[in-house]
N, C-alpha and C. Protein backbone atom coordinates (compact mmCIF):
# COMPACT_ATOMS: atom_id res chain seq x y z
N UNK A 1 -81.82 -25.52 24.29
CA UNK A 1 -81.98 -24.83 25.54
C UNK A 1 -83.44 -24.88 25.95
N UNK A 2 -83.62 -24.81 26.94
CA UNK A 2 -84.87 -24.74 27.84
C UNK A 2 -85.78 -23.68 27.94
N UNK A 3 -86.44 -23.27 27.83
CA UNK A 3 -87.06 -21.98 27.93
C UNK A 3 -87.14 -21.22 29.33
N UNK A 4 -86.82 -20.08 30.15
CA UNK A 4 -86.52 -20.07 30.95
C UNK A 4 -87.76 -20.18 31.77
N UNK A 5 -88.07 -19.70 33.46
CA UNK A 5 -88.96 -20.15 34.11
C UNK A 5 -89.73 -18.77 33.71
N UNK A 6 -91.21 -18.49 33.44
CA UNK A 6 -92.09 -17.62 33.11
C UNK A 6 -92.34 -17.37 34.42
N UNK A 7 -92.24 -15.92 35.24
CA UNK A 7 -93.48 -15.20 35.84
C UNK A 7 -94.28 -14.65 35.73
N UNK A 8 -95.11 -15.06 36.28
CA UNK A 8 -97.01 -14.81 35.72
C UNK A 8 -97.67 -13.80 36.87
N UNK A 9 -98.40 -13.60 36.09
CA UNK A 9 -99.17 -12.32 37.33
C UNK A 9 -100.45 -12.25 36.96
N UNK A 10 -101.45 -12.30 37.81
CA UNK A 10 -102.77 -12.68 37.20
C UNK A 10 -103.61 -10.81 37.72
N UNK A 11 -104.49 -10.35 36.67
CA UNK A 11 -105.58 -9.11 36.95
C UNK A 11 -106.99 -9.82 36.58
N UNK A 12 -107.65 -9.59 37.54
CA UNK A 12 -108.77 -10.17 37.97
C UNK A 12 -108.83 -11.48 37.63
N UNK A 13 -107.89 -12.46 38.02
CA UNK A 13 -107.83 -13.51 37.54
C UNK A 13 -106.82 -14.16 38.15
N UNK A 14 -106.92 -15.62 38.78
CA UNK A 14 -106.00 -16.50 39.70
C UNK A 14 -105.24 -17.26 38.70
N UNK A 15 -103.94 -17.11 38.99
CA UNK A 15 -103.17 -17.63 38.45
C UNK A 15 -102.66 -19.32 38.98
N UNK A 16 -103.33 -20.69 38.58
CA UNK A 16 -102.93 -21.44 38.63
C UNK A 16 -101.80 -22.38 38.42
N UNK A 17 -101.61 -23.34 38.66
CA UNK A 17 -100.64 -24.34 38.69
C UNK A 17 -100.90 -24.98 36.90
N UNK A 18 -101.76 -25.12 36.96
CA UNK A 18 -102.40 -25.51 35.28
C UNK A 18 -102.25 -24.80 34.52
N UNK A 19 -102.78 -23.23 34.85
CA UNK A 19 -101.90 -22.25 33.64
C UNK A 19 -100.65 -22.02 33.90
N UNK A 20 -99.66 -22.46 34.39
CA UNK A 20 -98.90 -22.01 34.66
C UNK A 20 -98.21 -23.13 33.62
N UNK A 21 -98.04 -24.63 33.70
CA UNK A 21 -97.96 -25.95 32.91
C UNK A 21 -98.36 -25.79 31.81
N UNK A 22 -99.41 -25.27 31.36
CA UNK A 22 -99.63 -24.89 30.15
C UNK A 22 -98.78 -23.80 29.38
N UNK A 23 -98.75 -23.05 29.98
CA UNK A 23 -97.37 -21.98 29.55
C UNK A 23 -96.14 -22.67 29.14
N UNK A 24 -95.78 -23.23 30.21
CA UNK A 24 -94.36 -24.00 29.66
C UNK A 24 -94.69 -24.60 28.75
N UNK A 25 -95.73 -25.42 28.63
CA UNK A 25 -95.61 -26.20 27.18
C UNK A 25 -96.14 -25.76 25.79
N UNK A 26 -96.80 -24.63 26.13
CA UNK A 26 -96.89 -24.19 25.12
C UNK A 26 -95.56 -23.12 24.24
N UNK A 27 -94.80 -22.53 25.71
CA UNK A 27 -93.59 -22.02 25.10
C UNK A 27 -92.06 -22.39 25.01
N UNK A 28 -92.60 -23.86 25.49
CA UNK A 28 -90.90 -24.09 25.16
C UNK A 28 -90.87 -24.33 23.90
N UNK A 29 -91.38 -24.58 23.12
CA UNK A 29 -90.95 -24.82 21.27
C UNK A 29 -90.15 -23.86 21.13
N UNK A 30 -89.96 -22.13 22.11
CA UNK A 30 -89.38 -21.40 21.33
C UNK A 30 -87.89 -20.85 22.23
N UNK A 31 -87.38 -22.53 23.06
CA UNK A 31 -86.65 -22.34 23.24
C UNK A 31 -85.08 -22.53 22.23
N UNK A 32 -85.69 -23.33 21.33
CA UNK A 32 -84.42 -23.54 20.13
C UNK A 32 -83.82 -21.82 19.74
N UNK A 33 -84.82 -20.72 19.62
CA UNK A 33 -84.73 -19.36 19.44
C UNK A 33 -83.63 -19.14 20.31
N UNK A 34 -83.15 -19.29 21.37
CA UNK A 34 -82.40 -18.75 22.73
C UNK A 34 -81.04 -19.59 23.04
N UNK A 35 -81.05 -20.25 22.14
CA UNK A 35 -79.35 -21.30 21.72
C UNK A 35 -78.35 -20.50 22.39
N UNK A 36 -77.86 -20.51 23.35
CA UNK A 36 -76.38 -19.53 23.87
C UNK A 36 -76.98 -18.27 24.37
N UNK A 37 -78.00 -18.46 24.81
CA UNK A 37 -78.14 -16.71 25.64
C UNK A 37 -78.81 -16.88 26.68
N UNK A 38 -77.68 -15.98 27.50
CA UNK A 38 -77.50 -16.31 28.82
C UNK A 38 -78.70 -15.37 29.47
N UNK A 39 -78.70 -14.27 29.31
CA UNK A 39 -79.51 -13.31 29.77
C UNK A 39 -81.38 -13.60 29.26
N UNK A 40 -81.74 -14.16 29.98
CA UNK A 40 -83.34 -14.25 29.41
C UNK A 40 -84.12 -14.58 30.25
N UNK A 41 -85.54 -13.73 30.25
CA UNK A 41 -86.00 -13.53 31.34
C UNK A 41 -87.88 -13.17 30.35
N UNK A 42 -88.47 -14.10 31.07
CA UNK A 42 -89.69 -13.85 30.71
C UNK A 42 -90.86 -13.42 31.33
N UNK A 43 -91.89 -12.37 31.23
CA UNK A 43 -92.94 -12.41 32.14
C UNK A 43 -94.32 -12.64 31.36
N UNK A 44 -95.33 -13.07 31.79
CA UNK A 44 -96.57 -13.17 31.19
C UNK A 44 -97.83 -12.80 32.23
N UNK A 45 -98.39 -11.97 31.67
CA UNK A 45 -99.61 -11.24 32.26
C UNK A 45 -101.50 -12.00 31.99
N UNK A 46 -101.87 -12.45 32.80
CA UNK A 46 -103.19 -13.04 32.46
C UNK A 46 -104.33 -12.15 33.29
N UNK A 47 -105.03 -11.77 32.57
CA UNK A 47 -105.66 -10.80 32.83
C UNK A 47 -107.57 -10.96 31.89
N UNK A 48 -108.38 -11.26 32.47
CA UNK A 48 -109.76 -11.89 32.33
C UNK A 48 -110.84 -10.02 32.68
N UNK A 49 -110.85 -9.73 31.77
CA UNK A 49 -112.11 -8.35 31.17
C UNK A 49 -112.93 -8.69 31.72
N UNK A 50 -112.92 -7.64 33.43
CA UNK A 50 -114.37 -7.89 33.96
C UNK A 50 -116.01 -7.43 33.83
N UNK A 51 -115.55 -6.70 32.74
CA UNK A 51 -116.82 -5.75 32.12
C UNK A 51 -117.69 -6.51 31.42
N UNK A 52 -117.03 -7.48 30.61
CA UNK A 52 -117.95 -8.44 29.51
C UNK A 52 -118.52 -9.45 30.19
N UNK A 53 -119.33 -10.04 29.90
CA UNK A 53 -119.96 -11.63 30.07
C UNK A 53 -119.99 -12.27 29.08
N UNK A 54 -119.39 -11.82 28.06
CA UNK A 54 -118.98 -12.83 26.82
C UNK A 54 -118.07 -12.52 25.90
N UNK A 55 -117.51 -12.51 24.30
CA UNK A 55 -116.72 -12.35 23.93
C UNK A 55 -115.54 -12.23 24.05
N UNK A 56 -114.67 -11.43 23.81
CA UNK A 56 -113.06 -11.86 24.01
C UNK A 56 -112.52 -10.91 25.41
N UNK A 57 -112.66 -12.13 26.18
CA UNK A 57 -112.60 -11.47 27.77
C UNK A 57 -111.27 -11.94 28.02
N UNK A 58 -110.71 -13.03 27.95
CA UNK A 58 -109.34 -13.48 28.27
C UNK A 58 -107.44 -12.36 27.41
N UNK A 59 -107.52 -11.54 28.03
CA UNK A 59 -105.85 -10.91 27.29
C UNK A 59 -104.76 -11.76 28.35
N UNK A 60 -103.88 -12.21 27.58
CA UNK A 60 -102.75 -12.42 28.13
C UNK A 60 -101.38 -11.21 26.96
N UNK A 61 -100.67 -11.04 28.13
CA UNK A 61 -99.50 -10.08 27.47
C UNK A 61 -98.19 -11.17 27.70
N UNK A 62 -97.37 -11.19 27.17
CA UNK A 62 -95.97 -11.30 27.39
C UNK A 62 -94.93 -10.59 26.90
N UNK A 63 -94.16 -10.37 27.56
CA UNK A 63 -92.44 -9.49 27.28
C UNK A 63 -91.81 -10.67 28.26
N UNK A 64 -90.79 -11.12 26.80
CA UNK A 64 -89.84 -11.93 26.87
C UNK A 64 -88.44 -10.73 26.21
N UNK A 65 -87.94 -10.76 27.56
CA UNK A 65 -86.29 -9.90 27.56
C UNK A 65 -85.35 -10.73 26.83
N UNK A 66 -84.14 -10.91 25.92
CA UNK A 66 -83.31 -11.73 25.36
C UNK A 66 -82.18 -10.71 25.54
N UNK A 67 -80.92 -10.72 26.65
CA UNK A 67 -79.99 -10.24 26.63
C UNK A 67 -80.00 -8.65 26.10
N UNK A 68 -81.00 -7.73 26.56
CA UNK A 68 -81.51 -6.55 27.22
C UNK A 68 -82.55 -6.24 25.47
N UNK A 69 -82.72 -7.14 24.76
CA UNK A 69 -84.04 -6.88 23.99
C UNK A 69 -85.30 -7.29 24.40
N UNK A 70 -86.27 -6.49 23.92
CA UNK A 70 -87.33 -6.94 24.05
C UNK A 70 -88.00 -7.31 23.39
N UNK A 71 -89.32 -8.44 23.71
CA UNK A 71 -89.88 -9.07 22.42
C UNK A 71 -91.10 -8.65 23.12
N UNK A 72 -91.88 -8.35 22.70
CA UNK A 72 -93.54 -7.91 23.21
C UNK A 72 -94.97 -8.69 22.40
N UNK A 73 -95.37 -9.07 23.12
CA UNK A 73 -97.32 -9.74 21.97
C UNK A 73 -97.89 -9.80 23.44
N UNK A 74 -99.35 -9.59 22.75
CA UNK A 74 -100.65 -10.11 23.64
C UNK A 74 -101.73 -10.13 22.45
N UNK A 75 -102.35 -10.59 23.41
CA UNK A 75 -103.81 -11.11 22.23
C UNK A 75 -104.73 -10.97 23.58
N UNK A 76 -105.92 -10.80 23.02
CA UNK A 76 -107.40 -10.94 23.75
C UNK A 76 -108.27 -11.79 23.00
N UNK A 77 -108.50 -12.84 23.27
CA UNK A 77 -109.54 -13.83 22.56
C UNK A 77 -110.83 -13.84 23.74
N UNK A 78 -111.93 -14.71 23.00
CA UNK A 78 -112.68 -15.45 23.69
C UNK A 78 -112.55 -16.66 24.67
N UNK A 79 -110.88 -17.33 24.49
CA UNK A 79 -110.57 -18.81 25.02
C UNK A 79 -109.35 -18.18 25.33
N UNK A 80 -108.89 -18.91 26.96
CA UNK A 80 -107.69 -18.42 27.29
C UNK A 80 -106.60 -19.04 26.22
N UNK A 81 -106.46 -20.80 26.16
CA UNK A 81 -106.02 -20.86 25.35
C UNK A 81 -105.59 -20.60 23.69
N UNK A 82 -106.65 -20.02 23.55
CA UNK A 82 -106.08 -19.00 22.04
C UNK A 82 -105.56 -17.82 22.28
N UNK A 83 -105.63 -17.36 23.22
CA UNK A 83 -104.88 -15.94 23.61
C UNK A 83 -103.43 -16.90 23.67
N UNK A 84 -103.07 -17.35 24.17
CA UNK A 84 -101.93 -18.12 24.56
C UNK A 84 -100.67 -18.59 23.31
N UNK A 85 -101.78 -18.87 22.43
CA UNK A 85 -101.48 -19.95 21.20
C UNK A 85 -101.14 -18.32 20.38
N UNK A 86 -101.88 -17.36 20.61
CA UNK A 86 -101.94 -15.96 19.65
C UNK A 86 -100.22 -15.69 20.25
N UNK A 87 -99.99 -15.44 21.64
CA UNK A 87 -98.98 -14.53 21.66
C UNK A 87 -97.78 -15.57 21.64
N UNK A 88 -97.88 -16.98 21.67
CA UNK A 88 -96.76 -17.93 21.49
C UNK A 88 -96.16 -17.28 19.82
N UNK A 89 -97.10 -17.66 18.84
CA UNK A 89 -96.97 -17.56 17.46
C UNK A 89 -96.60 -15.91 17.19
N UNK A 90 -96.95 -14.70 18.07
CA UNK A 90 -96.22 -13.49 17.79
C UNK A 90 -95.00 -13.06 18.08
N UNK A 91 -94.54 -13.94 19.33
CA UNK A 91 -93.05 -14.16 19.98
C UNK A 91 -92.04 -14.85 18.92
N UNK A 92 -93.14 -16.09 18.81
CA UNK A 92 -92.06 -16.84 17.59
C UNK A 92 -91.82 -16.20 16.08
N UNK A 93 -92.41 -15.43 16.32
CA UNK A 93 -92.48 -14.34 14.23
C UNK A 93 -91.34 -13.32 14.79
N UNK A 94 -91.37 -12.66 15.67
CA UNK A 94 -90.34 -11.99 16.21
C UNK A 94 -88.83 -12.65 17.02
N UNK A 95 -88.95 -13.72 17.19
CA UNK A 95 -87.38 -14.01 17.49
C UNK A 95 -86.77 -14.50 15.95
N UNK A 96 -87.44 -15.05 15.39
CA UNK A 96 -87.28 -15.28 14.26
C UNK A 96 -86.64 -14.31 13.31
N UNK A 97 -87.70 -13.05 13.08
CA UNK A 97 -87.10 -12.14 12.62
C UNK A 97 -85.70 -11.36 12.87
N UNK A 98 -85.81 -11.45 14.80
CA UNK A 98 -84.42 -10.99 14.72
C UNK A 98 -83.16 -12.09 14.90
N UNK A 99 -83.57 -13.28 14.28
CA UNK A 99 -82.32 -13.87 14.34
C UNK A 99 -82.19 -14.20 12.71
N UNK A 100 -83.00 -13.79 11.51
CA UNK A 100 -82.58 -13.90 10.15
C UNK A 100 -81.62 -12.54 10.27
N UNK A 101 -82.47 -11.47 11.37
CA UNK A 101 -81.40 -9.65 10.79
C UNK A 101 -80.15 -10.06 10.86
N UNK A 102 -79.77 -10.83 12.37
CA UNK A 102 -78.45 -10.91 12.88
C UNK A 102 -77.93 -11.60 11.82
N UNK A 103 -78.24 -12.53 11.48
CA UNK A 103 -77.82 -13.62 10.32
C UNK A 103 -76.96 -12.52 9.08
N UNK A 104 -78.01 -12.19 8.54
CA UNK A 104 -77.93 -11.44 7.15
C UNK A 104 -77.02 -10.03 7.46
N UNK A 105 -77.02 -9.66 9.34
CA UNK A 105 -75.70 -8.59 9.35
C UNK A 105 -74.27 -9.22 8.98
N UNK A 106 -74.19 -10.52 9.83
CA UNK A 106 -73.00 -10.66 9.75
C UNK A 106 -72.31 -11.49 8.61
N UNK A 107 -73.26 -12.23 7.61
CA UNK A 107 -73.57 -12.18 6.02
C UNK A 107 -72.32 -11.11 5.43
N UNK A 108 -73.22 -10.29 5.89
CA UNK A 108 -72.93 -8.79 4.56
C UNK A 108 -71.69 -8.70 5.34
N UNK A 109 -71.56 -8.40 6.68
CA UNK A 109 -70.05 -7.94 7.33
C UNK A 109 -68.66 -9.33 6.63
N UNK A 110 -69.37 -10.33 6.82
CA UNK A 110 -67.81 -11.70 6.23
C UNK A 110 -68.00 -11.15 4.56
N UNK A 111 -68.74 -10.53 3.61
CA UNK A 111 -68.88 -10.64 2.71
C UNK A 111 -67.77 -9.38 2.23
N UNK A 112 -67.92 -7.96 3.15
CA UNK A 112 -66.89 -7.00 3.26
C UNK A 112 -65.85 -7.24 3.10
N UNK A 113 -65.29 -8.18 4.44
CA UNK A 113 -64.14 -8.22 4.26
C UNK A 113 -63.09 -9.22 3.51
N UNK A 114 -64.28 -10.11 3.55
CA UNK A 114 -63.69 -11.14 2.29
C UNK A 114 -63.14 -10.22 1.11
N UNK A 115 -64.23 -9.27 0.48
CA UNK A 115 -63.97 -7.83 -0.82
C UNK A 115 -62.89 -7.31 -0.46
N UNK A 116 -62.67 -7.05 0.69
CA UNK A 116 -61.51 -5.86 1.32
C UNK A 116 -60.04 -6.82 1.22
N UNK A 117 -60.56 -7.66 1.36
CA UNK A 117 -58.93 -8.77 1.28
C UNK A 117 -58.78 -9.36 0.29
N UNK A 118 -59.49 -9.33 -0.21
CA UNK A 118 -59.54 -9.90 -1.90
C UNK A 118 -58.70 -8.46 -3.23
N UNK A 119 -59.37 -7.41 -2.76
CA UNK A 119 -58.65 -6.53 -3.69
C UNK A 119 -57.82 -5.34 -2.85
N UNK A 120 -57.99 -5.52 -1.40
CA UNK A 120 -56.96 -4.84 -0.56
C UNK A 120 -57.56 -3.26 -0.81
N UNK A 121 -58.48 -3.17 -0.51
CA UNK A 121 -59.25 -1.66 -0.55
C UNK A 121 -59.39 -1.37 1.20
């Protein structure tokens, strides 16, 4: 599956055609995560710290919805692109995680009733 289309919203900061291309390619790797789900809906926030003149001025946020869950990361770096690369890799630790839970629920649930039909309890 495809990763769906990201809306972006830029605070003190123009949201281009380039970051915008960059997004997609940096997050579709984690469209294999979203195999059969219909409901998904992503937003990403770019937002440039107008107080500093140096250090980690670039935060980007994202909340990516998956069929009414939510997945949440942001990072604030010095480089937009490592903010980017930060909240790709916190999205992907979290779909991950909740697709071993789902895994290992329904594990233990075939494992029940396999027991339950096996000795009829």
């Amino acid at each position: 599956m495809m990763f769906p289309h990201i809306q972006t919203k830029g605070t003190n900061f123009e949201v281009t055609q380039k970051h915008e291309l960059l997004l997609e390619q940096k997050f579709s790797p984690l469209g294999k995560f979203l195999e059969g789900k219909t409901d998904v809906r992503c937003e990403v926030e770019f937002e440039k710290i107008g107080v500093h003149q140096s250090g980690k001025i670039f935060r980007i946020e994202a909340n990516l919805y998956v069929e009414g869950t939510l997945f949440r990361a942001e990072a604030t770096e010095v480089q937009m692109e490592q903010s980017i690369d930060i909240v790709r890799d916190e999205l992907k630790r979290e779909l991950q995680h909740a697709n071993e839970k789902r895994k290992s629920r329904a594990k233990r649930g075939a494992q029940l009733l396999k027991r339950m039909l096996r000795f009829g309890k």
